[in-house]
C-alpha atoms as a PDB file:
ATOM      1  CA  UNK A   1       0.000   0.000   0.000  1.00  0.00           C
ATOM      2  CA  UNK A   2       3.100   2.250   0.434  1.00  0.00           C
ATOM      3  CA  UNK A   3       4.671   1.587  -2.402  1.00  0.00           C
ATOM      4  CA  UNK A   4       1.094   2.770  -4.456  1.00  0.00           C
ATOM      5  CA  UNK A   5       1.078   6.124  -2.133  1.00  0.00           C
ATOM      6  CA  UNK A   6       4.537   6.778  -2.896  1.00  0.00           C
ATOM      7  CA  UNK A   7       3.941   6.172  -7.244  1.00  0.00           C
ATOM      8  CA  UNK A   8       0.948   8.592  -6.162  1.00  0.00           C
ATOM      9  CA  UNK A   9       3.896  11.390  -4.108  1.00  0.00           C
ATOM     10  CA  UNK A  10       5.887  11.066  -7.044  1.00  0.00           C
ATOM     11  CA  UNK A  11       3.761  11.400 -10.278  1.00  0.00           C
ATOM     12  CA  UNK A  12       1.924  14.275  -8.595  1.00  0.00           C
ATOM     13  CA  UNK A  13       5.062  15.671  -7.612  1.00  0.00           C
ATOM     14  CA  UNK A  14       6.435  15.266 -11.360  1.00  0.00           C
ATOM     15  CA  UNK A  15       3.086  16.813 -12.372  1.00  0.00           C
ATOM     16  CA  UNK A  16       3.318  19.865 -10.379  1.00  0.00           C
ATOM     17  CA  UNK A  17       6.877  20.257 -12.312  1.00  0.00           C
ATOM     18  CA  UNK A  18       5.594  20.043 -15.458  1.00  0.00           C
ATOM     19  CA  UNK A  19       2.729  22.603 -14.716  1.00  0.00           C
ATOM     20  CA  UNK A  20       4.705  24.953 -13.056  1.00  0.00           C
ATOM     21  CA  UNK A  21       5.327  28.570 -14.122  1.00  0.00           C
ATOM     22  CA  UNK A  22       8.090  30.583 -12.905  1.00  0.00           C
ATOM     23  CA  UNK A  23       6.169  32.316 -10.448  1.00  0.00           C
ATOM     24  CA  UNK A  24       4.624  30.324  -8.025  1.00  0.00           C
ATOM     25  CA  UNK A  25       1.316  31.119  -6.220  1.00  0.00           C
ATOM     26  CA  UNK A  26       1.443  30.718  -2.550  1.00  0.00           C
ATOM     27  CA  UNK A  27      -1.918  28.307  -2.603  1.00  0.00           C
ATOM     28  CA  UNK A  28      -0.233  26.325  -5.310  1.00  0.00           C
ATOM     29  CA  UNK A  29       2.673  24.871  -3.522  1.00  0.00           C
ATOM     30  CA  UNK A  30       2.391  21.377  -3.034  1.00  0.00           C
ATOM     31  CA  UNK A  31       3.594  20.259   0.527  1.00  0.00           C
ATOM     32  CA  UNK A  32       4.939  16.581   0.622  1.00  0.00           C
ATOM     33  CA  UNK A  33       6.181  14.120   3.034  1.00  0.00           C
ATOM     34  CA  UNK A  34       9.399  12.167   1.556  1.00  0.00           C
ATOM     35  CA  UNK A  35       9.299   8.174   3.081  1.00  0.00           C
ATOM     36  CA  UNK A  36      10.291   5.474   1.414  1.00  0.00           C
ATOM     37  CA  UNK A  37       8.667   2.826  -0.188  1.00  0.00           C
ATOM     38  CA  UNK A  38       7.631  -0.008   2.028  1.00  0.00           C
ATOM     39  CA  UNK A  39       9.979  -2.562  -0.051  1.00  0.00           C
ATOM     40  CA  UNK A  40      12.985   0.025   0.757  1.00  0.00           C
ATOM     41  CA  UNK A  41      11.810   0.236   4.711  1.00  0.00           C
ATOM     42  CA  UNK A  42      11.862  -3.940   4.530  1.00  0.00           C
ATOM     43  CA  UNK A  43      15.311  -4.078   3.155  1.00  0.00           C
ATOM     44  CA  UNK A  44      16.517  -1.362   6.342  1.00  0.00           C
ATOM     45  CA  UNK A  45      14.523  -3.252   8.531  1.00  0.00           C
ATOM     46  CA  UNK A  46      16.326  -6.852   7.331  1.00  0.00           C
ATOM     47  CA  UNK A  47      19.668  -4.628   7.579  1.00  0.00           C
ATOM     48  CA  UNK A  48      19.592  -3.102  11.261  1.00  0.00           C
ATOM     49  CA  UNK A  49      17.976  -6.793  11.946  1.00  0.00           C
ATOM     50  CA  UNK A  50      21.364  -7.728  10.399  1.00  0.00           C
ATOM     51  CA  UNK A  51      23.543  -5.437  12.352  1.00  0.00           C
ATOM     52  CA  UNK A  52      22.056  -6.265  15.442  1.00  0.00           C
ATOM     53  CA  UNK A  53      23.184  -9.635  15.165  1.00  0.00           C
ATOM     54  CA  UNK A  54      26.539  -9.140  13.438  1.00  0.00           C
ATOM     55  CA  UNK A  55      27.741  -5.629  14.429  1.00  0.00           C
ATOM     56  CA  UNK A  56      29.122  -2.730  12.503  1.00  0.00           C
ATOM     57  CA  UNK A  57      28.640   1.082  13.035  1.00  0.00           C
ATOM     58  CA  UNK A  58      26.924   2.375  15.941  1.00  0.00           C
ATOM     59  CA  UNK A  59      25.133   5.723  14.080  1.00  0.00           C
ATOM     60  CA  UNK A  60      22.023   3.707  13.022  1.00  0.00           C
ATOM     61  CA  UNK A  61      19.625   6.593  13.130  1.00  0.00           C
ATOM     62  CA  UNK A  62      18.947   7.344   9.315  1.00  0.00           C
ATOM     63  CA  UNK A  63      18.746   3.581   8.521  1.00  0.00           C
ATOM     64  CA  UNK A  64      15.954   3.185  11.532  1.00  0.00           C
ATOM     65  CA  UNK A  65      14.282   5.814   9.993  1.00  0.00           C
ATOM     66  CA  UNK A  66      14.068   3.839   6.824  1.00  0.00           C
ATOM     67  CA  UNK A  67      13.198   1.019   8.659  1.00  0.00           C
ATOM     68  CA  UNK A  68      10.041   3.123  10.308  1.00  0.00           C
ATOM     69  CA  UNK A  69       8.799   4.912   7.217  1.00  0.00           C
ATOM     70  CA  UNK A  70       9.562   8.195   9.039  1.00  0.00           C
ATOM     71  CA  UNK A  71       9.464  11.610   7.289  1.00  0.00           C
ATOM     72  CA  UNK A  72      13.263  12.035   5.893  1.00  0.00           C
ATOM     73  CA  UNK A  73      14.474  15.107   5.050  1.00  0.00           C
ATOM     74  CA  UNK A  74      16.878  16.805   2.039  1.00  0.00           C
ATOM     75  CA  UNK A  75      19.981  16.219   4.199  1.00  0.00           C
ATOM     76  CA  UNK A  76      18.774  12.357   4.334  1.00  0.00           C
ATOM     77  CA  UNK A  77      17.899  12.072   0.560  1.00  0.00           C
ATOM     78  CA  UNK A  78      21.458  13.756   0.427  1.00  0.00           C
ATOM     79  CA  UNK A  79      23.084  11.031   2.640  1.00  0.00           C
ATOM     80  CA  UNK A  80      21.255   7.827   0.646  1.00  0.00           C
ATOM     81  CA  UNK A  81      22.059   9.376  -2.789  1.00  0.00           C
ATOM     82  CA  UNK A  82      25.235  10.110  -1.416  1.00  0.00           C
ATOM     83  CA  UNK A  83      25.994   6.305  -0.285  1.00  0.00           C
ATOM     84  CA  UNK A  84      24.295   4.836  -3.316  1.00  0.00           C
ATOM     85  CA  UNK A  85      26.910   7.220  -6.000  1.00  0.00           C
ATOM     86  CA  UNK A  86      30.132   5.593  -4.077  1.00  0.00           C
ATOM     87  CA  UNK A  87      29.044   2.110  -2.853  1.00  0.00           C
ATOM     88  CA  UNK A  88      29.666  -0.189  -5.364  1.00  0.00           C
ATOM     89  CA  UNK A  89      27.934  -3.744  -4.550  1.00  0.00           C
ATOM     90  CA  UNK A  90      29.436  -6.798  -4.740  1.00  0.00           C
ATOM     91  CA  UNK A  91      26.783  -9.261  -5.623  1.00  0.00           C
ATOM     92  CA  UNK A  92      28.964 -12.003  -6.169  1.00  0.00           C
ATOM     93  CA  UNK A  93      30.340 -11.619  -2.644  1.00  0.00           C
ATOM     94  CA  UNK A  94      29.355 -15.062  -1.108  1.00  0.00           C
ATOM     95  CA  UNK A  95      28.008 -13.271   1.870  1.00  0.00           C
ATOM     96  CA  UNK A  96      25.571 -11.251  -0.492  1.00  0.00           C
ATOM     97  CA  UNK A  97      21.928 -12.313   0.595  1.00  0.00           C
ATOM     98  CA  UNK A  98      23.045 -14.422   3.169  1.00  0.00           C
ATOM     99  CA  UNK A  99      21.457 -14.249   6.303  1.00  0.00           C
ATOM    100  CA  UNK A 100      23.647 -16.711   8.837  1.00  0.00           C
ATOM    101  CA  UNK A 101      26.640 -15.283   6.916  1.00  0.00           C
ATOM    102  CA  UNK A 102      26.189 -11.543   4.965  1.00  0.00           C
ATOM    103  CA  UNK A 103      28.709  -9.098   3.787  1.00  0.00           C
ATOM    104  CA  UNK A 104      29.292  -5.848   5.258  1.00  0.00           C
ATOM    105  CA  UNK A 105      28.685  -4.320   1.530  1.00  0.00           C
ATOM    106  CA  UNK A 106      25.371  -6.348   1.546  1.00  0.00           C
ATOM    107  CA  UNK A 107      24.270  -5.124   5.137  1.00  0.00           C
ATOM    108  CA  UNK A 108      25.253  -1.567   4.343  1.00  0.00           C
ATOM    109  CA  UNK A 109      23.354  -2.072   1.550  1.00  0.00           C
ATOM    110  CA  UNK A 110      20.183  -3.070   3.164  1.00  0.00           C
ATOM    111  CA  UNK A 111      20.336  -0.335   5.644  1.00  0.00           C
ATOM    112  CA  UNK A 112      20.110   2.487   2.937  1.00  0.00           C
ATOM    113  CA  UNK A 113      17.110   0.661   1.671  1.00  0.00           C
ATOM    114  CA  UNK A 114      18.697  -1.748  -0.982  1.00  0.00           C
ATOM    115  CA  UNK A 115      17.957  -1.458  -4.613  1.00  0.00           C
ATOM    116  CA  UNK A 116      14.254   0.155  -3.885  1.00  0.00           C
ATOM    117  CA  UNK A 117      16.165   2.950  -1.677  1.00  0.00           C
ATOM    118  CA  UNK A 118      18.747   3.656  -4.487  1.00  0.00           C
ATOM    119  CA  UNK A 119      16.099   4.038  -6.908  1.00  0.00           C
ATOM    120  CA  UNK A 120      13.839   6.148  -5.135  1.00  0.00           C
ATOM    121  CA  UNK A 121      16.243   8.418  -3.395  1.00  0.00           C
ATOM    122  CA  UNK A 122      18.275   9.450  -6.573  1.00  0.00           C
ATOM    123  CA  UNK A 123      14.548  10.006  -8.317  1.00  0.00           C
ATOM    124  CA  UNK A 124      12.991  11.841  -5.270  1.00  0.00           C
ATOM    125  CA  UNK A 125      16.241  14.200  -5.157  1.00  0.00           C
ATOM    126  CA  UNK A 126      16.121  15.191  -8.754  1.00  0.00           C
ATOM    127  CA  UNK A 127      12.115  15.881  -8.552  1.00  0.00           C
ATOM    128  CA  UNK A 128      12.815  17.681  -5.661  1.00  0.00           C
ATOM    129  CA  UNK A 129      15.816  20.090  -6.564  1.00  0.00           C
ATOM    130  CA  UNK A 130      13.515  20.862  -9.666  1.00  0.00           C
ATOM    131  CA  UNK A 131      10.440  21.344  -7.170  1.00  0.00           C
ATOM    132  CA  UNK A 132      12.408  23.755  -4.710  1.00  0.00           C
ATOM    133  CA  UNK A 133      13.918  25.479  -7.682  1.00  0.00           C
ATOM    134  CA  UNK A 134      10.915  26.690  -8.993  1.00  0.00           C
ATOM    135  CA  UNK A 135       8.558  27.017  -5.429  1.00  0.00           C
ATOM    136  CA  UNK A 136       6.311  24.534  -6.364  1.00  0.00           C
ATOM    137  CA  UNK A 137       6.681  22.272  -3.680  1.00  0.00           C
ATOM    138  CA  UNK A 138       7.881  22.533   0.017  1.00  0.00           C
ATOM    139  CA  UNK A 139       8.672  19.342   2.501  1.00  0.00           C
ATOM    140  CA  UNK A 140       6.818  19.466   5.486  1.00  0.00           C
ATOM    141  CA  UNK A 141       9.034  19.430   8.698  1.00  0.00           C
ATOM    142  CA  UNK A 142       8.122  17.904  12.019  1.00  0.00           C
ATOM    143  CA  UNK A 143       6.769  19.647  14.796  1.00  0.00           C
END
């Protein structure tokens, strides 16, 4: 059901792009929520599951909030894209999707969200910069 409400975020969000004008009413700007897709949040959850178990760094709070569908914000689209542009996997890692037995690269991997979190943080961040660029849209912070 996530995954549906986030294609829903993100074609509205790529329509308000297209429709935009330069200038920008005030009751026109679209205010979203960025969260991942629920098959992203079940790769972080599988990958703090993972660290739990196996160990590794101890500054697990952007992961977690995959994990939870929380609100992210620009600096945490910044940090996945970020990961995803210099990580390269190693599929053929024998440790790669194995639970009693997994990579580092592979639980890394999972805690960013895993292929779903690649792809939907590098295509949230360029909808967005277009988005801000023009006033179109604004993220809603938490109170």
């Amino acid at each position: 059901m996530n995954t549906l409400l986030f294609q829903v975020q993100l074609e509205m969000l790529h329509l308000c792009l297209l429709c935009s004008e330069s200038e920008v009413e005030e009751s026109e700007v679209k205010e979203i929520e960025l969260i991942v897709p629920s098959i992203a949040s079940m790769a972080a959850l599988r990958g703090v599951a993972l660290h739990k178990k196996f160990g590794g760094g101890k500054n697990l709070t952007l992961a977690e909030a995959i994990a939870q569908e929380k609100p992210l914000t620009l600096e945490d689209i910044d940090k996945m894209v970020d990961f995803f542009e210099k990580f390269k996997p190693d599929m053929d890692d024998p440790g790669w999707y194995n639970p009693e037995n997994p990579s580092v690269g592979w639980i890394r991997w999972s805690l960013m969200g895993g292929q779903s979190g690649k792809n939907w943080s590098i295509d949230t961040k360029k909808m967005l910069e277009e988005g801000l660029k023009d006033k179109s849209i604004k993220i809603k912070t938490l109170e």
